[in-house]
C-alpha atoms as a PDB file:
ATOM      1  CA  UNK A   1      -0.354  32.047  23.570  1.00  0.00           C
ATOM      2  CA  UNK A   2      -3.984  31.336  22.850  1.00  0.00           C
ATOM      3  CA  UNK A   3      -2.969  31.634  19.282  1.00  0.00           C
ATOM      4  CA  UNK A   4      -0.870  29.096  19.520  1.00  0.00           C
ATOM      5  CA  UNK A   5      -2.788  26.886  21.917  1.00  0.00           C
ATOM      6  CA  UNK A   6      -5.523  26.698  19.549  1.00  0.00           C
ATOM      7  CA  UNK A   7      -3.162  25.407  16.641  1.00  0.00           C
ATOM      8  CA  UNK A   8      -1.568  23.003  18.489  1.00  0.00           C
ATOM      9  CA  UNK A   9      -4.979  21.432  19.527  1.00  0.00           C
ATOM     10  CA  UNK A  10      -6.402  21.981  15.535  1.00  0.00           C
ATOM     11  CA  UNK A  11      -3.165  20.065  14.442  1.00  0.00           C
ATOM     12  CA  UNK A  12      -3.619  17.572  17.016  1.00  0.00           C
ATOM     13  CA  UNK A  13      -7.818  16.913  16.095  1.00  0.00           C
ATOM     14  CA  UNK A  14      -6.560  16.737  12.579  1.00  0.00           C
ATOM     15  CA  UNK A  15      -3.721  14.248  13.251  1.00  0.00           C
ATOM     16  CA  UNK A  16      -6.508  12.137  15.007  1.00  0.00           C
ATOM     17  CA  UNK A  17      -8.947  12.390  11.933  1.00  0.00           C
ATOM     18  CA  UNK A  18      -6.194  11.284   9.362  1.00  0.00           C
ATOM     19  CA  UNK A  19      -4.782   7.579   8.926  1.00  0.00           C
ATOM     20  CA  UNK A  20      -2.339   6.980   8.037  1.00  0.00           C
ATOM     21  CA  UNK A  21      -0.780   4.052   6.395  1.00  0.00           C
ATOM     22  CA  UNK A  22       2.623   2.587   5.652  1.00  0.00           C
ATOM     23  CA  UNK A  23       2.739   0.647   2.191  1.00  0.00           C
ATOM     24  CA  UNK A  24       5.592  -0.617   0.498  1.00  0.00           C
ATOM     25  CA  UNK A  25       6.893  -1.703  -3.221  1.00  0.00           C
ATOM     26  CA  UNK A  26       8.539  -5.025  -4.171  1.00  0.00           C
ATOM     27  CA  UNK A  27       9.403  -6.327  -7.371  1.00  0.00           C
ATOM     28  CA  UNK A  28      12.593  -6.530  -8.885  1.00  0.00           C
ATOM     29  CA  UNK A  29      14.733  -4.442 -10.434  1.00  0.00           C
ATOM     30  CA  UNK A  30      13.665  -1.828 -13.535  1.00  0.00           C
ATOM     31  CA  UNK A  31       9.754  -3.211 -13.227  1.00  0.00           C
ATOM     32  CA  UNK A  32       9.095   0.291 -12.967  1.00  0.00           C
ATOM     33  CA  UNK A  33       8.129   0.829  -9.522  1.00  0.00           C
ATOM     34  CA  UNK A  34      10.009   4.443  -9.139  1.00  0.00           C
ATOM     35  CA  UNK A  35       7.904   5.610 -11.946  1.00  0.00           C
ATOM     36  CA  UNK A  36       4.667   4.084 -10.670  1.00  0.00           C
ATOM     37  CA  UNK A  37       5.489   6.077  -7.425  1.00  0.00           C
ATOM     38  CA  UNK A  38       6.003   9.338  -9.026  1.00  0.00           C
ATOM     39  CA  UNK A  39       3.459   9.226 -11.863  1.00  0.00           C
ATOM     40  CA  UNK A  40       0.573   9.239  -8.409  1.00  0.00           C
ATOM     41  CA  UNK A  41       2.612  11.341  -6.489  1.00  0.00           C
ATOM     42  CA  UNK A  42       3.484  13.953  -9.025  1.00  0.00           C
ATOM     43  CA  UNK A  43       1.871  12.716 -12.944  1.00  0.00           C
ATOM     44  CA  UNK A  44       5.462  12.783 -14.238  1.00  0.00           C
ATOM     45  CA  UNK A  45       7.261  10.340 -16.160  1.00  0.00           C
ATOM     46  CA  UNK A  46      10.769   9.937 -16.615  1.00  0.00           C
ATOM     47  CA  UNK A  47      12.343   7.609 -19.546  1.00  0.00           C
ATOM     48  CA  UNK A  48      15.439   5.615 -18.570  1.00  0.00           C
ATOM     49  CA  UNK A  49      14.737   6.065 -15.005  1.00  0.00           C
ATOM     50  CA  UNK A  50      17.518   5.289 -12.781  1.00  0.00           C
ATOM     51  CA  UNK A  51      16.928   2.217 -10.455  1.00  0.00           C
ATOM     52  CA  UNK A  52      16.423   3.211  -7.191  1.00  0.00           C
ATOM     53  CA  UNK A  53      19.989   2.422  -4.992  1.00  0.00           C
ATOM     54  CA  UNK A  54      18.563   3.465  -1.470  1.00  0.00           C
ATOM     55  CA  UNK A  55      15.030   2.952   0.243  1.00  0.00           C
ATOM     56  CA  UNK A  56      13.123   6.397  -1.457  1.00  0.00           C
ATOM     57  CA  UNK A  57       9.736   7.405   0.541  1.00  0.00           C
ATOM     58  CA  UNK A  58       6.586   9.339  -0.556  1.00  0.00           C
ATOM     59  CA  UNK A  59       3.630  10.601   1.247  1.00  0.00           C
ATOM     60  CA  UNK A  60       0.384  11.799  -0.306  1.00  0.00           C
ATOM     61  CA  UNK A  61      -3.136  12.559   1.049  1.00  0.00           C
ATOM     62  CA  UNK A  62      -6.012  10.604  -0.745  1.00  0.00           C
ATOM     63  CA  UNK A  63     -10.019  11.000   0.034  1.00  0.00           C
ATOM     64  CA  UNK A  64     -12.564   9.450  -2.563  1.00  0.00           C
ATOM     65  CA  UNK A  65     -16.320  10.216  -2.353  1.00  0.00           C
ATOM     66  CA  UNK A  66     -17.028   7.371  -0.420  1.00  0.00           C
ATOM     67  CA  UNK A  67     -14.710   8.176   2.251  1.00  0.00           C
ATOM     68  CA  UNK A  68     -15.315  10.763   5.139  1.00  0.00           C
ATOM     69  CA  UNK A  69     -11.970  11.587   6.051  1.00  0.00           C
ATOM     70  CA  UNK A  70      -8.794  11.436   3.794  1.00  0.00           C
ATOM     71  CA  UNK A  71      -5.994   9.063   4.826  1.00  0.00           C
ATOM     72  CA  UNK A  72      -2.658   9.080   4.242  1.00  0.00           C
ATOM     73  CA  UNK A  73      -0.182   6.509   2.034  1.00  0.00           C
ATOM     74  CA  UNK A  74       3.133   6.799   3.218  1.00  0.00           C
ATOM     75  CA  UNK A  75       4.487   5.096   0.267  1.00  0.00           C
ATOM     76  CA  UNK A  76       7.828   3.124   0.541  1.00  0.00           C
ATOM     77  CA  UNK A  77       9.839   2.482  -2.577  1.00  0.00           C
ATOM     78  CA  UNK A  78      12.356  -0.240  -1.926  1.00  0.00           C
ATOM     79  CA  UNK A  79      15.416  -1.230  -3.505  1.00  0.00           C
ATOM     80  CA  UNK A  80      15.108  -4.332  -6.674  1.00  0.00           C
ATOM     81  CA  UNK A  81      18.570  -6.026  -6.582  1.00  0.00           C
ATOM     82  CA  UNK A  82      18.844  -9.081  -5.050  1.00  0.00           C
ATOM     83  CA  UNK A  83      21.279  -8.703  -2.597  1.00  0.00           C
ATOM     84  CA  UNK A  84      19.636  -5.243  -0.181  1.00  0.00           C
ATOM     85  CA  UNK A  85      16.417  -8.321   0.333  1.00  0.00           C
ATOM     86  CA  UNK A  86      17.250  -8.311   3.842  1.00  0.00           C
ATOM     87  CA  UNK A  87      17.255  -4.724   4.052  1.00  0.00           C
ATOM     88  CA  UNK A  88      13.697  -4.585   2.230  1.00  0.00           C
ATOM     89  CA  UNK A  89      12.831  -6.750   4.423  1.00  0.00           C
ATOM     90  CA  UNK A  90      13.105  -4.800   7.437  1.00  0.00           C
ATOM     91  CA  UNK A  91      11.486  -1.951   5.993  1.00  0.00           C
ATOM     92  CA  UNK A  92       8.767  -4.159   5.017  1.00  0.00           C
ATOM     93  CA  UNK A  93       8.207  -4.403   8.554  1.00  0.00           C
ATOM     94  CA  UNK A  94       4.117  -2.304   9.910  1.00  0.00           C
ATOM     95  CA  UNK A  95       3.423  -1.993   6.246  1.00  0.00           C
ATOM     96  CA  UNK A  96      -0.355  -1.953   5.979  1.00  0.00           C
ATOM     97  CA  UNK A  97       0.073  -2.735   2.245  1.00  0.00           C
ATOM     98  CA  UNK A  98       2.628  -4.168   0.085  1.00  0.00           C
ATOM     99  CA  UNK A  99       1.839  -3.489  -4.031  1.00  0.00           C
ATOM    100  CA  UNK A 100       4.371  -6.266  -5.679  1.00  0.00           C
ATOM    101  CA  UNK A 101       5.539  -5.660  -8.949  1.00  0.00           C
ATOM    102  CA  UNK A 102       6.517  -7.656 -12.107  1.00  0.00           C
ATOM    103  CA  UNK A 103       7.447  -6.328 -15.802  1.00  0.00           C
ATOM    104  CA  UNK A 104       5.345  -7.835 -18.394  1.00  0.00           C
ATOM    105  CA  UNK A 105       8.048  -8.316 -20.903  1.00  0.00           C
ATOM    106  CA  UNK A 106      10.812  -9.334 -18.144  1.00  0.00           C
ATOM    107  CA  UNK A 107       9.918 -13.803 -16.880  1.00  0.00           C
ATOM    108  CA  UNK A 108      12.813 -13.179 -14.771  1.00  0.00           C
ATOM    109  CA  UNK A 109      10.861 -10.454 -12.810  1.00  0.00           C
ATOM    110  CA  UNK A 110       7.841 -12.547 -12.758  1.00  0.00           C
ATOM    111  CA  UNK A 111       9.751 -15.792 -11.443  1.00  0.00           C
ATOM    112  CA  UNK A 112      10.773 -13.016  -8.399  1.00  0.00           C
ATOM    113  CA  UNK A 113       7.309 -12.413  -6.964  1.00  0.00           C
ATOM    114  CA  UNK A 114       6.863 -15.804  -5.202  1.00  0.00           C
ATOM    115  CA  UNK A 115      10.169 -14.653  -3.112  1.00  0.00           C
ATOM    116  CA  UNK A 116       8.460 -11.769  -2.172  1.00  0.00           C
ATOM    117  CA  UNK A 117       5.325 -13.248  -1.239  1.00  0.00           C
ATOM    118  CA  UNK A 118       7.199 -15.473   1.063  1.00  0.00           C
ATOM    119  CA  UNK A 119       8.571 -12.437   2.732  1.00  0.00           C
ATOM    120  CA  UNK A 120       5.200 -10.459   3.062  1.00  0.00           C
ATOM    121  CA  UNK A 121       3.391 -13.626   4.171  1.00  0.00           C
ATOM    122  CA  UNK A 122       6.427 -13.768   6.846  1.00  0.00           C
ATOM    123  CA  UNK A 123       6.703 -10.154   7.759  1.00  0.00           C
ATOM    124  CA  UNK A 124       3.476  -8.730   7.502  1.00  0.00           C
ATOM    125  CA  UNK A 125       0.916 -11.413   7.032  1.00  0.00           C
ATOM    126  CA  UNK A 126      -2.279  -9.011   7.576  1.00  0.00           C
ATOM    127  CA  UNK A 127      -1.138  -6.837   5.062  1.00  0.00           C
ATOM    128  CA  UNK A 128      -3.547  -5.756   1.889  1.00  0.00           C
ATOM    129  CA  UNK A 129      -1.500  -6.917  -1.417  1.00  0.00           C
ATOM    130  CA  UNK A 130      -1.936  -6.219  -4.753  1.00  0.00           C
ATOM    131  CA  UNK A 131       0.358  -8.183  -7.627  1.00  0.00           C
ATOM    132  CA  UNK A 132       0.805  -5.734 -10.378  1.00  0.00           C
ATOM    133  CA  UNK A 133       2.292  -6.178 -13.981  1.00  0.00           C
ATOM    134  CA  UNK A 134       3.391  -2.753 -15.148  1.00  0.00           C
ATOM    135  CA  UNK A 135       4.831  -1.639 -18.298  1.00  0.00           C
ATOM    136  CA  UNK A 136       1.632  -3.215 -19.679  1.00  0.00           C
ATOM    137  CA  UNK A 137       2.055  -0.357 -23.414  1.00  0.00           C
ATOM    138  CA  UNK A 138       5.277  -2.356 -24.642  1.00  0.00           C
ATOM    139  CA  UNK A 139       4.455  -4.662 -27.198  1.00  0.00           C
ATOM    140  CA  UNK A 140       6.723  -7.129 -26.670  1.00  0.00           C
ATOM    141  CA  UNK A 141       4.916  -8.830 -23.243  1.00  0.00           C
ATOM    142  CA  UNK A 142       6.366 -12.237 -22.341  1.00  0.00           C
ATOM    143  CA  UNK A 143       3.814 -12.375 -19.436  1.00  0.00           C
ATOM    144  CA  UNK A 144       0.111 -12.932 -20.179  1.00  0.00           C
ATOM    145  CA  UNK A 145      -2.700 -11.163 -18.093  1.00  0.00           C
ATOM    146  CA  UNK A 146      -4.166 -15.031 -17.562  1.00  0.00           C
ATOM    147  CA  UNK A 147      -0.267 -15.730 -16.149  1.00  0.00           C
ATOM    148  CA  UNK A 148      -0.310 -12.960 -13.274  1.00  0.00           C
ATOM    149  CA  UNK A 149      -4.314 -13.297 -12.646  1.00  0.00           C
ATOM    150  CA  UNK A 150      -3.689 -17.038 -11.971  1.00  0.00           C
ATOM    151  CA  UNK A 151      -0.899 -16.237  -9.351  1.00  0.00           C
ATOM    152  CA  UNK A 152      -2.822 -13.883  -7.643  1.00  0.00           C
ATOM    153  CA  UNK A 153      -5.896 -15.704  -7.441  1.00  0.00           C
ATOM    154  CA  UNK A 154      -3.149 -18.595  -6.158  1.00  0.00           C
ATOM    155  CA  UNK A 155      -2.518 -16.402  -3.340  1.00  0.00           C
ATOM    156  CA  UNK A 156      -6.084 -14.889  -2.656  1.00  0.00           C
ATOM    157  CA  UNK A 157      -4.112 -11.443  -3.880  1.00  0.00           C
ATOM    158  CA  UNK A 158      -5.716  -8.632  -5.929  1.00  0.00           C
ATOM    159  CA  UNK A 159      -4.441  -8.326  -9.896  1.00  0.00           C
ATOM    160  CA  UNK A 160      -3.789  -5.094 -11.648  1.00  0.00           C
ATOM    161  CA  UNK A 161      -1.950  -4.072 -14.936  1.00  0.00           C
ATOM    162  CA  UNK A 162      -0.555  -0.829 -15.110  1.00  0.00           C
ATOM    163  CA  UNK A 163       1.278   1.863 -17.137  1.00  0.00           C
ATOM    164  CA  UNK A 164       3.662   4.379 -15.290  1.00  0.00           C
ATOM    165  CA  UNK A 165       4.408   5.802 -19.064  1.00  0.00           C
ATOM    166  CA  UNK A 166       0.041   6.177 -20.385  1.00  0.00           C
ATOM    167  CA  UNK A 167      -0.625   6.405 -16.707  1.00  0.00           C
ATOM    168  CA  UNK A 168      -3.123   3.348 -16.852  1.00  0.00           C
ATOM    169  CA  UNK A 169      -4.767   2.151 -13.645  1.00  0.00           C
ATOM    170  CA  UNK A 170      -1.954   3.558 -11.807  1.00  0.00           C
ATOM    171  CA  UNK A 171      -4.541   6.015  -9.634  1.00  0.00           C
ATOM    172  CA  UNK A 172      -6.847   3.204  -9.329  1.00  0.00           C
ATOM    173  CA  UNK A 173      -4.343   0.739  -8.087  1.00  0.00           C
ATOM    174  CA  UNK A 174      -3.348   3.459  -5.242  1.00  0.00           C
ATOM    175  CA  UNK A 175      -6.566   4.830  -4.680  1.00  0.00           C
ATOM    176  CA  UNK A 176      -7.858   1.169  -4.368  1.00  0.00           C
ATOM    177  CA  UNK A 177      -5.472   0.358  -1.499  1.00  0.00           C
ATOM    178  CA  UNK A 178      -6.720   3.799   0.358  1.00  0.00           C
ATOM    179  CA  UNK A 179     -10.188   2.646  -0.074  1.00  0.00           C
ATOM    180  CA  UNK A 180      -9.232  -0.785   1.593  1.00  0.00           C
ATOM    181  CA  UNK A 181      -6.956   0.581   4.184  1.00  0.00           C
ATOM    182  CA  UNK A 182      -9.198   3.287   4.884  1.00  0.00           C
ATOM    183  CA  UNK A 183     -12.576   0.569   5.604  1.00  0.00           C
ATOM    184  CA  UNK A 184      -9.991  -1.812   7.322  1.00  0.00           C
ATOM    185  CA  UNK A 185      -9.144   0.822   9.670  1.00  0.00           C
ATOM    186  CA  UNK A 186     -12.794   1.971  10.008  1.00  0.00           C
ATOM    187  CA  UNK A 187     -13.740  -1.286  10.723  1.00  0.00           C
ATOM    188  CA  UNK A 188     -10.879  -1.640  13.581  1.00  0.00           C
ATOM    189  CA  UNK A 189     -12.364   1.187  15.238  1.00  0.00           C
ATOM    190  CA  UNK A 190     -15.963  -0.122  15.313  1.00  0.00           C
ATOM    191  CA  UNK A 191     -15.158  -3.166  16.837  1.00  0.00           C
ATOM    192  CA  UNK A 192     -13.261  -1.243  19.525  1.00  0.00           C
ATOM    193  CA  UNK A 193     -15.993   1.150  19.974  1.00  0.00           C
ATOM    194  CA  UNK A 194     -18.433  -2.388  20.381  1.00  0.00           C
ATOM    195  CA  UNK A 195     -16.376  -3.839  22.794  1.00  0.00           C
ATOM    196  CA  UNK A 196     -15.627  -0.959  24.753  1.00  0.00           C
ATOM    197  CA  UNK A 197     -19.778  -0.754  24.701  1.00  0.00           C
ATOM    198  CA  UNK A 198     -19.964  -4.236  25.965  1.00  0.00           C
ATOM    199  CA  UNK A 199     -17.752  -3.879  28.760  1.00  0.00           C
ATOM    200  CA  UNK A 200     -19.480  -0.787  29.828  1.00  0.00           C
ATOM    201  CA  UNK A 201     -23.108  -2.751  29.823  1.00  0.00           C
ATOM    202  CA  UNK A 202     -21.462  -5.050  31.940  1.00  0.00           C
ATOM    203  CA  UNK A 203     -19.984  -3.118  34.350  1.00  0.00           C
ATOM    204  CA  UNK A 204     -23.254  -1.270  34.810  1.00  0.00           C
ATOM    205  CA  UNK A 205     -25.159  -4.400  35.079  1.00  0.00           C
ATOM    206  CA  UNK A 206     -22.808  -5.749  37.975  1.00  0.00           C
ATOM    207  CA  UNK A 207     -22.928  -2.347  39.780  1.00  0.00           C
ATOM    208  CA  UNK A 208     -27.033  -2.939  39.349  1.00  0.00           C
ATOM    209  CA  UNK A 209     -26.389  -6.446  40.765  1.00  0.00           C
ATOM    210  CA  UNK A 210     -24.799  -5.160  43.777  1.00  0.00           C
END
């Protein structure tokens, strides 16, 4: 029993340590965002990957050097046709992060993000976003850098390009949403901790009074 009393309480101090964090993919689809998922999760890359048909899901542990304790993405990979929108939308919903995706060489893709904007600025307003063009190693781009850095500076969004297939930037566009998650949620619990502080001043200094 003690055994077991003592892993239930380890389990429960760890569960306390970790964040963890709900983030979500948009973008229309074949922009690649099944393969950006599982090149992170798993540095595998599939050709001809079949577009995702249900909401898939993906969890992995991340902690960088300049964090003390790991968190957790919880990664949400959403359907990209048009009409399951207002079922991505209600998975969209206590996403701490929302990573929207384009294809470089696809303008229809591209002409898609502002409808997902709309629907993160709706749904989860407070959310950390990154706009990302993937499939950046095909030659045949229709989509300048200039073009997505524009729309994301339009929207006060980060900018990334990215490669499921060479694998570029795809660990530093995840591990840069940990990073921000991880000092957002840091910074959460430091203002708690400060106004918990302040109310207990106070309520000292009116027992003092009286």
């Amino acid at each position: 029993m003690a055994a077991v009393k003592n892993l239930r309480s380890s389990l429960i101090k760890e569960f306390e340590e970790i964040t963890y964090a709900k983030v979500v993919l948009l973008g229309s689809m074949a922009v690649g965002k099944t393969s950006l998922v599982k090149k992170f999760c798993f540095d595998k890359f599939k050709n001809n990957q079949p577009s995702t048909i249900h909401v898939d899901f993906a969890t992995v542990k991340v902690l960088l050097p300049d964090m003390n304790k790991p968190i957790v993405l919880q990664i949400w990979d959403t359907v990209g046709q048009e009409r399951f929108s207002n079922m991505n939308v209600s998975f969209m919903r206590r996403a701490a992060a929302a990573i929207v995706i384009y294809n470089v060489t696809d303008r229809e893709s591209f002409f898609r993000i502002d409808e997902f904007l709309s629907d993160i600025e709706r749904v989860i307003p407070e959310a950390e976003v990154v706009i990302v063009g993937n499939k950046e190693d095909l030659g045949d781009r229709v989509i300048s850098s200039e073009e997505g850095e524009t729309l994301a500076k339009s929207h006060d969004y980060e900018f990334m390009e990215t490669s499921a297939l060479t694998g570029h930037n795809v660990d530093s566009l995840f591990h840069g949403i940990a990073r921000a998650l991880y000092k957002k949620n840091l910074q959460a619990k430091n203002d708690v901790l400060k106004l918990t502080g302040s109310a207990t001043q106070k309520k000292k200094s009116s027992c003092c009074k009286s």
